[in-house]
C-alpha atoms as a PDB file:
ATOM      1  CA  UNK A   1     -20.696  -0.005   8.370  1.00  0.00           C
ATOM      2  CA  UNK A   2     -19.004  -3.209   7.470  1.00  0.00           C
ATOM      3  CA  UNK A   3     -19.602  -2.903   3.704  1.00  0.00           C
ATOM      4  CA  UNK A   4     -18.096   0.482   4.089  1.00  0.00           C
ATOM      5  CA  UNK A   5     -14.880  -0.573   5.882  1.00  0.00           C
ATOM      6  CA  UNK A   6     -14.176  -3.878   3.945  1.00  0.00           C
ATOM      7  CA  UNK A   7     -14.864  -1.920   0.842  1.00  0.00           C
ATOM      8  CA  UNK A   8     -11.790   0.835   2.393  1.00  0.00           C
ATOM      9  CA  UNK A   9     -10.069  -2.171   3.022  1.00  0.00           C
ATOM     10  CA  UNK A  10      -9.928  -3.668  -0.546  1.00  0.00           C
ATOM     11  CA  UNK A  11      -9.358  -0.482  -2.108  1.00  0.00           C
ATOM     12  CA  UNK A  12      -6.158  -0.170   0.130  1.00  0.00           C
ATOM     13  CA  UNK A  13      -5.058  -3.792  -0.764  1.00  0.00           C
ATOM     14  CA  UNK A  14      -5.730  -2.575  -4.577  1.00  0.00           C
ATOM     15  CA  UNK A  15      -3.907  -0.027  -3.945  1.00  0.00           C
ATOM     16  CA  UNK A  16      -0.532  -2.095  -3.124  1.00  0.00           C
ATOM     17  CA  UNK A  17      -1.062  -4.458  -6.004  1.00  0.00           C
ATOM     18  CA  UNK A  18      -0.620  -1.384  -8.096  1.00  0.00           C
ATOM     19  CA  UNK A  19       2.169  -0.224  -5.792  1.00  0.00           C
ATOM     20  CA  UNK A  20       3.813  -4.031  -6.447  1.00  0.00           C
ATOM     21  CA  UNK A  21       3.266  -3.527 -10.595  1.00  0.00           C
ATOM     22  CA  UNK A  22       4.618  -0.411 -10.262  1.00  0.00           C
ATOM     23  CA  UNK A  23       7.395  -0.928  -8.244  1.00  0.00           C
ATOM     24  CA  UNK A  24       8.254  -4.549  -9.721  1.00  0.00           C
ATOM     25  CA  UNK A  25       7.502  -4.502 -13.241  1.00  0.00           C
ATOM     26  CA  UNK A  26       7.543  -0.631 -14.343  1.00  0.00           C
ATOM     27  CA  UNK A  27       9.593   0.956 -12.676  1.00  0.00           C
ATOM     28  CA  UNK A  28      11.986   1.736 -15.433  1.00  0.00           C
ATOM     29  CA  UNK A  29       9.338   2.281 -17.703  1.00  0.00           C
ATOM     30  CA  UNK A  30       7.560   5.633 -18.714  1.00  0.00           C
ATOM     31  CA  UNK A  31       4.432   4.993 -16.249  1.00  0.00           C
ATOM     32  CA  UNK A  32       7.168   4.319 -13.292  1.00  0.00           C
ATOM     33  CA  UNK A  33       9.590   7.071 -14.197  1.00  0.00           C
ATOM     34  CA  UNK A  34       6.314   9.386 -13.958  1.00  0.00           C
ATOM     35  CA  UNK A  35       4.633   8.072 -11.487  1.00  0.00           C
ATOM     36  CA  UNK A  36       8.002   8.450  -9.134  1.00  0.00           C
ATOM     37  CA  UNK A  37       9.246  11.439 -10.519  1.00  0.00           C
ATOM     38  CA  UNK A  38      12.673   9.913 -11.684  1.00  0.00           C
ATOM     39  CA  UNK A  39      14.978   9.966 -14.722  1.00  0.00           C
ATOM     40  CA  UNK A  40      15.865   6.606 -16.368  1.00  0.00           C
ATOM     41  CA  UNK A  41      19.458   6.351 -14.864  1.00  0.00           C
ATOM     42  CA  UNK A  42      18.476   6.524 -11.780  1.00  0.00           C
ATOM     43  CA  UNK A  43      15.822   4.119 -12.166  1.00  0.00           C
ATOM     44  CA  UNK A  44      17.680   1.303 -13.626  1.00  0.00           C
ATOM     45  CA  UNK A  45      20.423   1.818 -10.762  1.00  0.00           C
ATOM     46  CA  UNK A  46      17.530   1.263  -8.270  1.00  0.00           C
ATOM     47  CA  UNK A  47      15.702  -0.539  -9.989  1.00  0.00           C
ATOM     48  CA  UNK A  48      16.485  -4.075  -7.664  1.00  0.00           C
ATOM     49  CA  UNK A  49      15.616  -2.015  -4.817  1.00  0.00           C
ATOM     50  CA  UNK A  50      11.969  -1.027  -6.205  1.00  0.00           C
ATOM     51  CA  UNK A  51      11.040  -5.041  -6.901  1.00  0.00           C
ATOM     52  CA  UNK A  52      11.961  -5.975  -3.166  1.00  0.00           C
ATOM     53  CA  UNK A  53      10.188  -2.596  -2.044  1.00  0.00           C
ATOM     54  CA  UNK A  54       6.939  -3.823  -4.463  1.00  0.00           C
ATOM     55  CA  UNK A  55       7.250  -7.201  -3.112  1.00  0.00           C
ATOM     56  CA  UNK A  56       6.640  -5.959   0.298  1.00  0.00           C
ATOM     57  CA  UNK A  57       3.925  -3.554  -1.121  1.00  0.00           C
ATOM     58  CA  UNK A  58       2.493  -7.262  -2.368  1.00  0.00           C
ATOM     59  CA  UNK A  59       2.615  -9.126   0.983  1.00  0.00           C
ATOM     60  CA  UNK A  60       0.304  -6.168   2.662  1.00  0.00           C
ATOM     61  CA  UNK A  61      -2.377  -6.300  -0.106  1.00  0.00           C
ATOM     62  CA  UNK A  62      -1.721 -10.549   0.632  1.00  0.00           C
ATOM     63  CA  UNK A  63      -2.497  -9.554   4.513  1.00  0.00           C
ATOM     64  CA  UNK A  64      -5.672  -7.521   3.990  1.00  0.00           C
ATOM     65  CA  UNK A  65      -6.848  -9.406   1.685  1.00  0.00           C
ATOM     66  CA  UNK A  66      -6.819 -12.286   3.990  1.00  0.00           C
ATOM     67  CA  UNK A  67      -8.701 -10.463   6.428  1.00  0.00           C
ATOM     68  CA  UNK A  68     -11.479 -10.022   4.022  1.00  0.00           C
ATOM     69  CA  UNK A  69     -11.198 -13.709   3.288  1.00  0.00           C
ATOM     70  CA  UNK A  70     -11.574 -14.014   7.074  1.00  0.00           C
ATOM     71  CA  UNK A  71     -15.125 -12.228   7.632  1.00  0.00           C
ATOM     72  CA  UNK A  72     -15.628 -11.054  10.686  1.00  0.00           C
ATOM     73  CA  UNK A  73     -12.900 -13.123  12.303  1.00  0.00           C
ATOM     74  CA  UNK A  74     -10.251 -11.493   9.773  1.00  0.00           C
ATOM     75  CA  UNK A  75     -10.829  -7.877  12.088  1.00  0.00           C
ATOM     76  CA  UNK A  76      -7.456  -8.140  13.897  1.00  0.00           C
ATOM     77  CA  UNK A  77      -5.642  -9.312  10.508  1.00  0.00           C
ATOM     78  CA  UNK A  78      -7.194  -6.410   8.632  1.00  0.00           C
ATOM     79  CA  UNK A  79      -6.302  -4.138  11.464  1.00  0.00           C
ATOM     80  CA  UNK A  80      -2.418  -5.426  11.513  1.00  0.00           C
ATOM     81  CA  UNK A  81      -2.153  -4.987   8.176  1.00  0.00           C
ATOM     82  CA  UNK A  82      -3.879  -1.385   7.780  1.00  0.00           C
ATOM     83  CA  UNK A  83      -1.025  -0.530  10.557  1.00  0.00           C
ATOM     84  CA  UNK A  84       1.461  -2.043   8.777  1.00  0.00           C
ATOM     85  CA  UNK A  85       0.631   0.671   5.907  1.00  0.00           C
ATOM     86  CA  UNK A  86      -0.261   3.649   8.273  1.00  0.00           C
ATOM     87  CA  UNK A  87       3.411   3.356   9.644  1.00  0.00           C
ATOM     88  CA  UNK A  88       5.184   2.779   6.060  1.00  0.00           C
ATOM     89  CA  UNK A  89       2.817   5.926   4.542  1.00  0.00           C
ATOM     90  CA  UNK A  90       3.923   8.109   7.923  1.00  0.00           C
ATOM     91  CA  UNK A  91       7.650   6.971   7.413  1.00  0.00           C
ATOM     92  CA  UNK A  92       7.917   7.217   3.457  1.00  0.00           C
ATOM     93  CA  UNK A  93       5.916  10.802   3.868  1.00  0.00           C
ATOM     94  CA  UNK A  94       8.857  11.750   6.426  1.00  0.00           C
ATOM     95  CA  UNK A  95      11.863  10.221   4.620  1.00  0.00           C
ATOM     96  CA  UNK A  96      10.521  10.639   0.516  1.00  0.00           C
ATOM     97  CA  UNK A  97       7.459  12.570  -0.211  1.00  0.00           C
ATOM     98  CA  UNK A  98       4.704  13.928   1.519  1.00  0.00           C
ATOM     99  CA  UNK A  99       2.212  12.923  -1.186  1.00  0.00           C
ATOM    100  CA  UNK A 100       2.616   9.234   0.375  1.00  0.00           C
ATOM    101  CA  UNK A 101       0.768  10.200   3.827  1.00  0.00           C
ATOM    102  CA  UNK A 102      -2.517  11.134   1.463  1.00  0.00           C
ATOM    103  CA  UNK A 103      -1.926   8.369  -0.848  1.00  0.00           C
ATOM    104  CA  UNK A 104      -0.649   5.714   1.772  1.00  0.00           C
ATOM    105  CA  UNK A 105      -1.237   6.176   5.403  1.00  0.00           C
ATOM    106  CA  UNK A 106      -4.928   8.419   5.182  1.00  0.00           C
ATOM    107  CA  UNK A 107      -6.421   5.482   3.313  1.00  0.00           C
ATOM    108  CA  UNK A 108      -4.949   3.289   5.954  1.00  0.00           C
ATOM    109  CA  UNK A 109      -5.881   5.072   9.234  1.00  0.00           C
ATOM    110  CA  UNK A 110      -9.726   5.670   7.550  1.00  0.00           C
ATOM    111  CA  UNK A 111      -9.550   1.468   6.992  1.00  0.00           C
ATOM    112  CA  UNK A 112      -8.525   1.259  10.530  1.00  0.00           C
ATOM    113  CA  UNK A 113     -11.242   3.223  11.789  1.00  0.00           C
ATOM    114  CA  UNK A 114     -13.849   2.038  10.004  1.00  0.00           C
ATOM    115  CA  UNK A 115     -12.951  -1.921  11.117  1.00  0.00           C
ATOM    116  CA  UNK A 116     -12.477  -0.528  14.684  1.00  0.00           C
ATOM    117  CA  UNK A 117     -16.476   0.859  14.458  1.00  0.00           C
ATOM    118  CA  UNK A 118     -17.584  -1.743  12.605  1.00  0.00           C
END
């Protein structure tokens, strides 16, 4: 079970290094402006807010990936972290798109239980 959740786990902190490239680096570039459904203009005039949102997206991959580094001491880092993403995925599926909670906060809350029964 602890293959399985640490392998959740990564994929979520992969996750949010793509997040961080595609927030930081491309997000006035065609994979950005389809991947957020957005129009150049308004892309480039939000464009400093995306690389402080990606940065963010960077520090939670940072987290969970320490609590792999951690073994099985890193469970309560791991868990913080998955939290951290549950409640941005709930809150960005409220206030932006609903496709976040699926792509966001389920991959989270599955990472949080599978630590918790692990």
């Amino acid at each position: 079970m602890t293959l399985i959740a640490n392998t959740v786990v990564a994929l979520v902190a992969a996750l949010h290094v793509y997040f961080l490239v595609l927030e930081m680096f491309l997000w006035d570039k065609p994979v950005g402006l389809k991947a957020f459904g957005q129009s150049l203009e308004r892309a480039r005039a939000s464009k400093v807010l995306a690389a402080n949102q990606g940065l963010y997206n960077g520090f939670l991959a940072a987290g969970l990936v320490w609590g792999l580094w951690l073994g099985p001491l890193g469970a309560s880092i791991k868990l913080f972290f998955l939290g951290c993403v549950l409640v941005a995925g709930v809150f960005g599926a409220v206030t932006a798109s609903r496709k976040i909670l699926f792509v966001q906060a389920l991959p989270a809350a599955l990472g949080m239980a599978l630590v918790l029964l692990s």
